[in-house]
Each structure stands twice: as structure tokens, then as C-alpha cells.
PDB file of N, CA and C in Angstrom:
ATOM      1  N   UNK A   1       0.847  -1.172   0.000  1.00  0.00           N
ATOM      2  CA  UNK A   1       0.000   0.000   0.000  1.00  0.00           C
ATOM      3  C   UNK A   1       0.892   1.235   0.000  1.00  0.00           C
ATOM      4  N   UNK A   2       0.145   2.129  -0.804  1.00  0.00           N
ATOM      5  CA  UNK A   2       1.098   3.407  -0.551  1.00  0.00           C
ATOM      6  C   UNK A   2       0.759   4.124   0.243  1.00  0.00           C
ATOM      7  N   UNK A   3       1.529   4.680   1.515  1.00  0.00           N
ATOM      8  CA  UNK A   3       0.521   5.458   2.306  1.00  0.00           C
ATOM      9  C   UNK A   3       0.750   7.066   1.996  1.00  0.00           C
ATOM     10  N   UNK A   4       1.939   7.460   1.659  1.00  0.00           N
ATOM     11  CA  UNK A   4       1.970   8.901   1.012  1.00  0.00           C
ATOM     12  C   UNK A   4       0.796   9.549   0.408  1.00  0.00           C
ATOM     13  N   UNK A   5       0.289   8.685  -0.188  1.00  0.00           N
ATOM     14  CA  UNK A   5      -1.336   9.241  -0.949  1.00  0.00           C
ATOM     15  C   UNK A   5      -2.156   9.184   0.314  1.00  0.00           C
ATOM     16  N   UNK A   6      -1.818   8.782   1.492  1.00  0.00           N
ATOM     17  CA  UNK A   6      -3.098   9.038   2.517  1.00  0.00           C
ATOM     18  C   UNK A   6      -2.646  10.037   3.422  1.00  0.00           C
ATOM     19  N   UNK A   7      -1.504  10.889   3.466  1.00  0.00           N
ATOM     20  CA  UNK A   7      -0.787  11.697   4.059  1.00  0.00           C
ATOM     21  C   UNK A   7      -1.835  12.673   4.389  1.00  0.00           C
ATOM     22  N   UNK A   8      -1.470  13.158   5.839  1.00  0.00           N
ATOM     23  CA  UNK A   8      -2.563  14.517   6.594  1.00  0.00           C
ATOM     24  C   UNK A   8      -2.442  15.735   5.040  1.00  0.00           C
ATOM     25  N   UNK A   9      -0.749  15.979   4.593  1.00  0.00           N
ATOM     26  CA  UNK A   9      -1.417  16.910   3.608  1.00  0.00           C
ATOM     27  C   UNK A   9      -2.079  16.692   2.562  1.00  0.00           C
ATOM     28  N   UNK A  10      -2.082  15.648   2.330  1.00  0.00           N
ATOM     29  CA  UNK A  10      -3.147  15.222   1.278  1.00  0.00           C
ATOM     30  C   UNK A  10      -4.687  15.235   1.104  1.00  0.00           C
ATOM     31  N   UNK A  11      -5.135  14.544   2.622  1.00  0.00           N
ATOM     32  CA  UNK A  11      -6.742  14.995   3.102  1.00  0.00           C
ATOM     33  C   UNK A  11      -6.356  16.083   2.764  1.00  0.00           C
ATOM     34  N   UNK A  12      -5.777  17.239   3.920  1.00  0.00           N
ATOM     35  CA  UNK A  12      -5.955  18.563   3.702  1.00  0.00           C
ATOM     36  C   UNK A  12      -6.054  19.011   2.363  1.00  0.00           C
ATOM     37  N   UNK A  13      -5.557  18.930   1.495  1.00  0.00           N
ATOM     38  CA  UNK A  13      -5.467  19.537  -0.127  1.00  0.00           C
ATOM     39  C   UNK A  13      -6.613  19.121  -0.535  1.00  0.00           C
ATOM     40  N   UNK A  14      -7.242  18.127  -0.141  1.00  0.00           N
ATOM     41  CA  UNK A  14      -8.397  17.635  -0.929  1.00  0.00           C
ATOM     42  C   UNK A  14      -9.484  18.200  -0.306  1.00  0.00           C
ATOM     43  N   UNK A  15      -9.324  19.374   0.487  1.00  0.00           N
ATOM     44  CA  UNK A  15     -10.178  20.315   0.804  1.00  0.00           C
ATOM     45  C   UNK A  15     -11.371  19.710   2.328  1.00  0.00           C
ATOM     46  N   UNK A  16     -12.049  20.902   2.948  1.00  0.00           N
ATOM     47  CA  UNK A  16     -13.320  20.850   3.802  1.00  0.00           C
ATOM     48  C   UNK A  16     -13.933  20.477   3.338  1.00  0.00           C
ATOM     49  N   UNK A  17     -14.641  19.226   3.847  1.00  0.00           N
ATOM     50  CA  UNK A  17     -15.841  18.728   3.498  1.00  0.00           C
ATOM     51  C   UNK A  17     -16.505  18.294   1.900  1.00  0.00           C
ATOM     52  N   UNK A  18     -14.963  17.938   1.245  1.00  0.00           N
ATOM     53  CA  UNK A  18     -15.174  18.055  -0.199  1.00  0.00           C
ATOM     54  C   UNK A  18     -15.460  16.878  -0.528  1.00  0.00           C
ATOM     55  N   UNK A  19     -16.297  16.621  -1.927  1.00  0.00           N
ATOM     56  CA  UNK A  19     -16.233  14.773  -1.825  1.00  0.00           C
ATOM     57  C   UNK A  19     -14.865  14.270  -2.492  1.00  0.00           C
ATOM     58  N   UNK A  20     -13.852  15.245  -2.827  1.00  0.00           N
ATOM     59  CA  UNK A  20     -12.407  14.630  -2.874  1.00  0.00           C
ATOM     60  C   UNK A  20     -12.091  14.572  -1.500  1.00  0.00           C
ATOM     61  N   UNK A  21     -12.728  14.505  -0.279  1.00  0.00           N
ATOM     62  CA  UNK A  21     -11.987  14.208   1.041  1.00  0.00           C
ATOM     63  C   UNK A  21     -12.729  12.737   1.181  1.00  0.00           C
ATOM     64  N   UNK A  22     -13.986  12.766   0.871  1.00  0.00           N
ATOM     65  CA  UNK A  22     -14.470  11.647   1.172  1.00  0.00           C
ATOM     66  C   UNK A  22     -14.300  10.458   0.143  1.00  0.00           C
ATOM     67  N   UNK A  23     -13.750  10.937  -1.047  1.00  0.00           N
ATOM     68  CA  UNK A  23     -13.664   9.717  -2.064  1.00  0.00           C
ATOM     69  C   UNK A  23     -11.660   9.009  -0.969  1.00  0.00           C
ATOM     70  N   UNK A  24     -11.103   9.728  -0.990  1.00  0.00           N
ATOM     71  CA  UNK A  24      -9.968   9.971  -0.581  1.00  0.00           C
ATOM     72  C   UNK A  24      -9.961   9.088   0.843  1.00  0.00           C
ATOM     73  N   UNK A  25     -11.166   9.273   1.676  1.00  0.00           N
ATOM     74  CA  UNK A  25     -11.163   8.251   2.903  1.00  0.00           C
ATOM     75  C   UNK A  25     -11.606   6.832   2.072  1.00  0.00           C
ATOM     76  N   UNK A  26     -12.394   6.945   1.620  1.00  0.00           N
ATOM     77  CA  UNK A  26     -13.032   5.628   0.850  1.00  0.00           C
ATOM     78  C   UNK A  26     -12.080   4.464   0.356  1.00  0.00           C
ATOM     79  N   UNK A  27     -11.065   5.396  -0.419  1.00  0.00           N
ATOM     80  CA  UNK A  27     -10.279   4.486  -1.308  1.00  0.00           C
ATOM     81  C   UNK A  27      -9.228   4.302  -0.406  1.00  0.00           C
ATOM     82  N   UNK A  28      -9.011   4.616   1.011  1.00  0.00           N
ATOM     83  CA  UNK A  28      -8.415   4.713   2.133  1.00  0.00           C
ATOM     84  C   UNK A  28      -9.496   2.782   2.707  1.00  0.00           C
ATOM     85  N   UNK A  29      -9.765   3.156   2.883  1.00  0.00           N
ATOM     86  CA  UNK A  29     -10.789   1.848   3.501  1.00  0.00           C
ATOM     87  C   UNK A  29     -10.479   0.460   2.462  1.00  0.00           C
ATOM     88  N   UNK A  30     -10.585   0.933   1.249  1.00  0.00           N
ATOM     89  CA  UNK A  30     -10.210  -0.181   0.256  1.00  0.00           C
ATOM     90  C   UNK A  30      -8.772  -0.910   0.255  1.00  0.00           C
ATOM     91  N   UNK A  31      -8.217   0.211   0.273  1.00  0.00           N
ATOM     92  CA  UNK A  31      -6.173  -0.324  -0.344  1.00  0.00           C
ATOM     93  C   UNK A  31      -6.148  -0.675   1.615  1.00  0.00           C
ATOM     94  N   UNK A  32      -6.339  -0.712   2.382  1.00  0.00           N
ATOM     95  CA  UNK A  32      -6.436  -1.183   3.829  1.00  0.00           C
ATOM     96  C   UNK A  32      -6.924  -2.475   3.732  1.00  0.00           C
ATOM     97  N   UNK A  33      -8.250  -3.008   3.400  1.00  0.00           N
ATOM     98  CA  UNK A  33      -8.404  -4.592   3.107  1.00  0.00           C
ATOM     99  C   UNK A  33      -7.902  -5.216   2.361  1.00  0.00           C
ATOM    100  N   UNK A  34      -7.552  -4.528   1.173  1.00  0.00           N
ATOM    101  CA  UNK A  34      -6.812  -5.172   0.561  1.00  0.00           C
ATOM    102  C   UNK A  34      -5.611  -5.896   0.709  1.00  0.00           C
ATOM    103  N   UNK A  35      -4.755  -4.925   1.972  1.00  0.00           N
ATOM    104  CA  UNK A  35      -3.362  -4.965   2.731  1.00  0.00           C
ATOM    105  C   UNK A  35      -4.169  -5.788   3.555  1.00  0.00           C
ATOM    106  N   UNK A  36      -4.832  -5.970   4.474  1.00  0.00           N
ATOM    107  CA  UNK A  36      -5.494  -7.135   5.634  1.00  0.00           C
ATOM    108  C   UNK A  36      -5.839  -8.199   4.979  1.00  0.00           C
ATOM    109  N   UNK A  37      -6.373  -8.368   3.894  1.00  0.00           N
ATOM    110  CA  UNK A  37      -7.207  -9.214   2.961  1.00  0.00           C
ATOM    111  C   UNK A  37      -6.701 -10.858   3.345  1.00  0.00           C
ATOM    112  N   UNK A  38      -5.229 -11.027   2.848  1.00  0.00           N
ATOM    113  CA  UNK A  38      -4.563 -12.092   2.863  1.00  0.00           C
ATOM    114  C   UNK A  38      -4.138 -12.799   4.371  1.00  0.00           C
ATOM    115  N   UNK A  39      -3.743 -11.705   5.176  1.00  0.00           N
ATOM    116  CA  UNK A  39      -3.310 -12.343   6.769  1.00  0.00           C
ATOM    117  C   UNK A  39      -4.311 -12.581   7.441  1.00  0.00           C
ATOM    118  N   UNK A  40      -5.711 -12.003   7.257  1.00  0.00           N
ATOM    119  CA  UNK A  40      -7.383 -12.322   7.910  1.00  0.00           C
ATOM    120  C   UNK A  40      -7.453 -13.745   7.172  1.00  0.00           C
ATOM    121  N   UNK A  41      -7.492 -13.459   5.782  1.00  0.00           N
ATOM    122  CA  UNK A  41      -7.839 -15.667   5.364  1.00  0.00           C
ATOM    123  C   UNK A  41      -7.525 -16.226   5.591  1.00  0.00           C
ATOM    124  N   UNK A  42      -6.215 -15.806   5.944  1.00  0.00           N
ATOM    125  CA  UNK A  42      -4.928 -16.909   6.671  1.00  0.00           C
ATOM    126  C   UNK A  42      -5.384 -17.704   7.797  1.00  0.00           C
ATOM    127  N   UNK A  43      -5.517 -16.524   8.900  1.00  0.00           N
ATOM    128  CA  UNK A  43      -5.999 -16.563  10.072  1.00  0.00           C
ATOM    129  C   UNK A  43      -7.480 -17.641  10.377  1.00  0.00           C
ATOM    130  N   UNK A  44      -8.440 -17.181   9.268  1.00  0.00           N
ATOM    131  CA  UNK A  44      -9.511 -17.446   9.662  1.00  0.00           C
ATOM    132  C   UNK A  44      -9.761 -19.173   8.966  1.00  0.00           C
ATOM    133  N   UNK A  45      -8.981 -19.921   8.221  1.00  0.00           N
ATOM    134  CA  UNK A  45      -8.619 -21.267   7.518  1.00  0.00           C
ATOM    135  C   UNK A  45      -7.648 -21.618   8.867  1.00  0.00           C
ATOM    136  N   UNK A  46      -7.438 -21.050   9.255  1.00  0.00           N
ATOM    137  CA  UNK A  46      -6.510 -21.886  10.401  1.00  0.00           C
ATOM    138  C   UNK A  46      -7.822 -22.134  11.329  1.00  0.00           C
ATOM    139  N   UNK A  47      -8.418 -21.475  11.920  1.00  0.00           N
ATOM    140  CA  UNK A  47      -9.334 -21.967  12.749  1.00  0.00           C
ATOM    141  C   UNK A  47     -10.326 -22.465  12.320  1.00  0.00           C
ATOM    142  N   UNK A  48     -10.620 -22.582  10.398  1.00  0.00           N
ATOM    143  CA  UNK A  48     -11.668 -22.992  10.146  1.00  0.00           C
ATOM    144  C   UNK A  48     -11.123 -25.164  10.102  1.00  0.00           C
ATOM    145  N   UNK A  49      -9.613 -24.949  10.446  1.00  0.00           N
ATOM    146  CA  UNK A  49      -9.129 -26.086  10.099  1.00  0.00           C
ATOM    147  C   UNK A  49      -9.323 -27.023  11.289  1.00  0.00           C
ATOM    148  N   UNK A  50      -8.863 -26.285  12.486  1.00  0.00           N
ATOM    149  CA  UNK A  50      -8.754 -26.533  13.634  1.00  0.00           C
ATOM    150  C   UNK A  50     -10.265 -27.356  14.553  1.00  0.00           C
ATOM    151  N   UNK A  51     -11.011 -26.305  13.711  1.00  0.00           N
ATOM    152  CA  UNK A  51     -12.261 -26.741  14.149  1.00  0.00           C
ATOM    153  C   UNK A  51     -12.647 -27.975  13.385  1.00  0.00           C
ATOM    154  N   UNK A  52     -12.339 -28.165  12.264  1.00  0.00           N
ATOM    155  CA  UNK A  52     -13.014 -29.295  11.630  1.00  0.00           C
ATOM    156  C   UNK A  52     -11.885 -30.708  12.291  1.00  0.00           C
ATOM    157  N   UNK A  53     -10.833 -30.549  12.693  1.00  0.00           N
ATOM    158  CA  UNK A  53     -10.332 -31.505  13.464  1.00  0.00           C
ATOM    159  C   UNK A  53     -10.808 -31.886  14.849  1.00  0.00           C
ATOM    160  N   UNK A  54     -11.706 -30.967  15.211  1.00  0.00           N
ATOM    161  CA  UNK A  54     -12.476 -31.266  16.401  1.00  0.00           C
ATOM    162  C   UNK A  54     -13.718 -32.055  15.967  1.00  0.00           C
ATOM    163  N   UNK A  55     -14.001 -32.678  14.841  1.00  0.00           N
ATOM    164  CA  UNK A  55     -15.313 -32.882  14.023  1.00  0.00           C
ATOM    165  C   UNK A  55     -16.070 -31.995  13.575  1.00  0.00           C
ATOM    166  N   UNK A  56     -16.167 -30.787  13.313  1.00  0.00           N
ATOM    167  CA  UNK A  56     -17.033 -30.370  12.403  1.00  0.00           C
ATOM    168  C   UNK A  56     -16.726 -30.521  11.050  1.00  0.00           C
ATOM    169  N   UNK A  57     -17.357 -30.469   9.855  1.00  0.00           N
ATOM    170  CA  UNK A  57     -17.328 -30.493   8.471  1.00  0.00           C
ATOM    171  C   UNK A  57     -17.313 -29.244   7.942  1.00  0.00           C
ATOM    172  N   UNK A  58     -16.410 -28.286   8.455  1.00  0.00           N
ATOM    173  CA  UNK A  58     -17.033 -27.011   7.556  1.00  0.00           C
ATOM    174  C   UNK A  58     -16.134 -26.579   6.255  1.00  0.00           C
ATOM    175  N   UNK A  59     -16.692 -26.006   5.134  1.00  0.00           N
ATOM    176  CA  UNK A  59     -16.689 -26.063   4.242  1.00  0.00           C
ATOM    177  C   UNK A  59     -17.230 -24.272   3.645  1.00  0.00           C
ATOM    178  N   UNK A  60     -16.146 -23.844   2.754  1.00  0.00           N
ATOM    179  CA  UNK A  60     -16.664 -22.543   2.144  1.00  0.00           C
ATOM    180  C   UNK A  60     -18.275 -22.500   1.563  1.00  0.00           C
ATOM    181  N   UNK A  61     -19.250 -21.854   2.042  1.00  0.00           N
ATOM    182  CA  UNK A  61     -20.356 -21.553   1.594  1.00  0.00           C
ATOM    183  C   UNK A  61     -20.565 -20.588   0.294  1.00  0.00           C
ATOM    184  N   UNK A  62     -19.796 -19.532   0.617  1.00  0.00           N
ATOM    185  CA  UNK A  62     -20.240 -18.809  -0.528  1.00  0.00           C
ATOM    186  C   UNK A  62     -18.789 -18.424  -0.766  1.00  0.00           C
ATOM    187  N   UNK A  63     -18.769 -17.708  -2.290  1.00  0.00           N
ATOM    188  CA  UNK A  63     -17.409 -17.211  -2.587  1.00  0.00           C
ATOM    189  C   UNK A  63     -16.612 -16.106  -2.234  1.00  0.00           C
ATOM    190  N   UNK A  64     -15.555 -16.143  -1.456  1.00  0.00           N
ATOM    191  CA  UNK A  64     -14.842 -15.111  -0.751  1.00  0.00           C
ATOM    192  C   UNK A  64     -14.693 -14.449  -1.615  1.00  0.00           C
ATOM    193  N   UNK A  65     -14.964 -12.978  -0.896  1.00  0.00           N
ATOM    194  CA  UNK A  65     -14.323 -11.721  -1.457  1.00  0.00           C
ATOM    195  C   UNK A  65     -14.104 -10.709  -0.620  1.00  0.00           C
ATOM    196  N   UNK A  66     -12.804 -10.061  -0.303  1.00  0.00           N
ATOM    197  CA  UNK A  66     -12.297  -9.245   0.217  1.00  0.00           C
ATOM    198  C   UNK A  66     -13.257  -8.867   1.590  1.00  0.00           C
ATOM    199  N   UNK A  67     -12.701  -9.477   2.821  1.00  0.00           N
ATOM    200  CA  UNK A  67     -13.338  -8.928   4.200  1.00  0.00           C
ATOM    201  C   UNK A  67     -14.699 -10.061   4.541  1.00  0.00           C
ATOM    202  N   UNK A  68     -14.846 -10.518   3.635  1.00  0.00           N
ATOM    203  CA  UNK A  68     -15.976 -11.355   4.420  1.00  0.00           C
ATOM    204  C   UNK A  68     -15.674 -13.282   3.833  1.00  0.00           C
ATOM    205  N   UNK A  69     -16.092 -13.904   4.976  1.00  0.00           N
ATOM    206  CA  UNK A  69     -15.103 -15.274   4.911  1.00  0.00           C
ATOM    207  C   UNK A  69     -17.003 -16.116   5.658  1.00  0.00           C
ATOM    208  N   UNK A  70     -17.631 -16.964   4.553  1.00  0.00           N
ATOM    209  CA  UNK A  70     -18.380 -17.876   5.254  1.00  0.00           C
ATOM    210  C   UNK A  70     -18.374 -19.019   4.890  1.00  0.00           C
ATOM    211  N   UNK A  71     -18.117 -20.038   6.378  1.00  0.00           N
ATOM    212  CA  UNK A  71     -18.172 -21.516   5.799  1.00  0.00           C
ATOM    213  C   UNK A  71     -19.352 -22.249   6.773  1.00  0.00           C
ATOM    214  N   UNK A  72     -20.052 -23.699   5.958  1.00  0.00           N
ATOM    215  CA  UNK A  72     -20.871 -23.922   6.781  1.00  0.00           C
ATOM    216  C   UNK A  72     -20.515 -25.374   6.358  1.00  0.00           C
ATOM    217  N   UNK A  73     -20.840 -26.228   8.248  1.00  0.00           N
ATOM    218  CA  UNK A  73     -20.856 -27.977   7.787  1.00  0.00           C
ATOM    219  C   UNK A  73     -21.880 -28.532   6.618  1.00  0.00           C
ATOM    220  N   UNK A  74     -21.364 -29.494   5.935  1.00  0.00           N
ATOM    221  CA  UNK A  74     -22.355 -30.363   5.534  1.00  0.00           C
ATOM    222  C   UNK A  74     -23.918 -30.263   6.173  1.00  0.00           C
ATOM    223  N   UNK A  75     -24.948 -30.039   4.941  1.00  0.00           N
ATOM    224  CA  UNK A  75     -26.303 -30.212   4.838  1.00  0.00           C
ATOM    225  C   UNK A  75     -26.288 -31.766   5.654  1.00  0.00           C
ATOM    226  N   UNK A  76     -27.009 -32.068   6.748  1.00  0.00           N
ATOM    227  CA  UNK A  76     -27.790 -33.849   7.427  1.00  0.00           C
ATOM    228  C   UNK A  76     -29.039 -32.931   7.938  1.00  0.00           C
ATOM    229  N   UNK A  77     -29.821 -33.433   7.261  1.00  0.00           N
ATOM    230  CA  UNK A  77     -31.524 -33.191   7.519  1.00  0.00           C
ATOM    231  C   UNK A  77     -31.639 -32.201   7.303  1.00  0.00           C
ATOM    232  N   UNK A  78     -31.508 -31.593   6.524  1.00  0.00           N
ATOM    233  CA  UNK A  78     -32.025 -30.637   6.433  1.00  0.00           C
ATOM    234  C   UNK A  78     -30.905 -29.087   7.284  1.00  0.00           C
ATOM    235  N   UNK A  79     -30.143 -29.702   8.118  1.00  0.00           N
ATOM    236  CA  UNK A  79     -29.912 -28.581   8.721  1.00  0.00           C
ATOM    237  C   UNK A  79     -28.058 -28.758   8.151  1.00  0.00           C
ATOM    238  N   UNK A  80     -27.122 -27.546   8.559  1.00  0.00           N
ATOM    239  CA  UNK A  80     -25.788 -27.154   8.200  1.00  0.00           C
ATOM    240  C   UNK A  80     -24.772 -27.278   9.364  1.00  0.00           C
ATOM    241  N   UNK A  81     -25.531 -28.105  10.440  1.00  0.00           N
ATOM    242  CA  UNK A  81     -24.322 -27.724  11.582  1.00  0.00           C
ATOM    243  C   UNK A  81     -23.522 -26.548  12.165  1.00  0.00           C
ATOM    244  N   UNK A  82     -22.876 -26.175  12.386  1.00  0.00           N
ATOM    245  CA  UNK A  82     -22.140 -24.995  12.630  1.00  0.00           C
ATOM    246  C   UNK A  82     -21.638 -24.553  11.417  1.00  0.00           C
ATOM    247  N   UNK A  83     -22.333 -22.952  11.694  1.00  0.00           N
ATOM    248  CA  UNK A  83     -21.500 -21.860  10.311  1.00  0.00           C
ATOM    249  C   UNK A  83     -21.100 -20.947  11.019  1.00  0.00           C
ATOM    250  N   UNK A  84     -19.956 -20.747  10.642  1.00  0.00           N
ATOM    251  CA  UNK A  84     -18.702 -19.526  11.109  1.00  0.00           C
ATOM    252  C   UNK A  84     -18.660 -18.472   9.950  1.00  0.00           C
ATOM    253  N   UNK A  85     -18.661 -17.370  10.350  1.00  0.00           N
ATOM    254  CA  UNK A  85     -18.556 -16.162   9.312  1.00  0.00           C
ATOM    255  C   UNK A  85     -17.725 -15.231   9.917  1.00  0.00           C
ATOM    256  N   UNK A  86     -16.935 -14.962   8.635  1.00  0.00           N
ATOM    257  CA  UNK A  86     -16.203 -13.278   9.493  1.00  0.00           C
ATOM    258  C   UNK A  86     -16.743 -12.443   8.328  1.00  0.00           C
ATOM    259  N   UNK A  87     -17.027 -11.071   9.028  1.00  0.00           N
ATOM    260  CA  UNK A  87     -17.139  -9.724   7.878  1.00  0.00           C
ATOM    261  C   UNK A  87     -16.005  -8.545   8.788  1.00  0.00           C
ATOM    262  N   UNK A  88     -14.841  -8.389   7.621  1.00  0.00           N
ATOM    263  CA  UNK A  88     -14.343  -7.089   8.293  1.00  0.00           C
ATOM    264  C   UNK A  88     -14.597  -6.056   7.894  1.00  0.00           C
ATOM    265  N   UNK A  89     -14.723  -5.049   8.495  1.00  0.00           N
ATOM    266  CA  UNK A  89     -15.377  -3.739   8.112  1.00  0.00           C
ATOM    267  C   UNK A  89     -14.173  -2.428   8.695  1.00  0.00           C
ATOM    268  N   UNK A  90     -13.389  -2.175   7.263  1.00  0.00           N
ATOM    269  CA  UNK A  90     -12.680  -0.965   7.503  1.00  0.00           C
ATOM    270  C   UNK A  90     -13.570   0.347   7.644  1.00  0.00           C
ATOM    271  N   UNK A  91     -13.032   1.220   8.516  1.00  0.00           N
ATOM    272  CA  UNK A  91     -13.743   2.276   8.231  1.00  0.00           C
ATOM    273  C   UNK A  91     -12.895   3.863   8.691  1.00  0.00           C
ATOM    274  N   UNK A  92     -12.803   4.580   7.466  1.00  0.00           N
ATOM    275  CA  UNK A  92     -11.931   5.767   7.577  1.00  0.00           C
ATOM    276  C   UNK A  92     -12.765   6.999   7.067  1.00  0.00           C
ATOM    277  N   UNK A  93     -12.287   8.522   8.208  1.00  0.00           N
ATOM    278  CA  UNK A  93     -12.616   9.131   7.899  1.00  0.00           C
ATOM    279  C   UNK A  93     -11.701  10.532   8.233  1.00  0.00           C
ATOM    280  N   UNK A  94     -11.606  11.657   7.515  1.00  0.00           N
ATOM    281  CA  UNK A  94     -11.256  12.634   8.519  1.00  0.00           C
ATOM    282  C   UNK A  94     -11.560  13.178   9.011  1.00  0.00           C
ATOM    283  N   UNK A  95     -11.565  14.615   9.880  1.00  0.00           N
ATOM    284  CA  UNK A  95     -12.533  15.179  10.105  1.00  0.00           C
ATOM    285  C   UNK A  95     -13.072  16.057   9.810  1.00  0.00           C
ATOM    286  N   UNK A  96     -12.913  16.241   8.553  1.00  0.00           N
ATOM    287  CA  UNK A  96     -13.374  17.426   7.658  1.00  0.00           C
ATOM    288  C   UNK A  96     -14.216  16.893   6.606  1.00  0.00           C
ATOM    289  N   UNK A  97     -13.951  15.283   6.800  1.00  0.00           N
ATOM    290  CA  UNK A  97     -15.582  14.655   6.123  1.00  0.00           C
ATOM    291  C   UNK A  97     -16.557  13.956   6.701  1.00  0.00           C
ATOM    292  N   UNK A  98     -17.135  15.132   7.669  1.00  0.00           N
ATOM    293  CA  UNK A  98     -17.780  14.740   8.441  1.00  0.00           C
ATOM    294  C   UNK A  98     -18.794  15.569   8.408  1.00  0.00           C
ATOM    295  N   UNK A  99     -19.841  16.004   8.214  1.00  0.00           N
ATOM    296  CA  UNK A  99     -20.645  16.980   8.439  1.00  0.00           C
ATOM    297  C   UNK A  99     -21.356  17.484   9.989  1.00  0.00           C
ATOM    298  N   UNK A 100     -21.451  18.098  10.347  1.00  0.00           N
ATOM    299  CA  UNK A 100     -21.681  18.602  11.975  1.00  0.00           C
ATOM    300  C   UNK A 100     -23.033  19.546  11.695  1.00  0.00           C
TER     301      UNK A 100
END
């Protein structure tokens, strides 16, 4: 990630309350998961591993994409056993995109 482009003078230049301050936090929130993206899946396959060595069956449910991770056991009767989900939620702002 580059963080120079997120530099205090940079908000600042991109003005009070401008939506170049708020596009500027935004894409701040993005290139941040993106940088977390890989050491969170990591993390969260290790315990999704751990657990299935305790007997559960769990298994990716839907298709990962950036910040959110869900797996659920094998369908028996109807039901999924234990489902584990993570959602991470970056969130950046300054304070000049903030309205008061």
C-alpha cells in the first residue's frame, strides 16, 4: 500500500468537506483490506481447520471476497451444523468529512 497518498497533507489539499476528502477516505478503507485481505484468510482457515479436526465439516459456503469469509458444515436433515462467518469492516474518515 502506498501510504503517502493518505498523508494529513493530502486529506488537507483535498479540501473541507469536499467529496475529494471523502472519495480519498473511501479508497483509504479499500487499499487497507486489501493490505489485511490475505493475513485475515490466513488466520480465519486456520481456525476454520482446527475446528473441523475437532469434528465439524465445515466447508466454504459462498465465494470469498475481500473482508468477508463464510463456511458452513455439511447439509444432514435438512440442517448445516455450525456456520462460522467473518465480515471485516474498515472504516476511515477525517474530520473534515464529516458533516456537523
Amino acid at each position: 500500500m502506498e501510504y503517502s497518498k493518505y498523508s494529513k497533507d493530502e486529506f488537507e489539499k483535498a479540501g473541507i468537506n469536499s467529496t475529494q476528502a471523502r472519495a480519498l477516505a473511501d479508497k483509504l478503507e479499500e487499499d487497507v483490506l486489501q493490505a489485511l485481505d490475505a493475513e485475515i484468510g490466513a488466520a480465519f482457515a486456520k481456525v476454520i481447520s482446527r475446528l473441523n479436526k475437532e469434528g465439524h465439516d465445515l466447508s466454504q459456503y459462498s465465494e470469498i471476497v475481500p473482508g468477508e469469509y463464510e463456511f458452513r458444515g455439511k447439509q444432514s436433515d435438512g440442517n448445516c451444523g455450525l456456520r462460522l462467518a467473518c465480515v471485516v469492516v474498515i472504516s476511515a474518515s477525517y474530520s473534515h468529512t464529516v458533516d456537523e
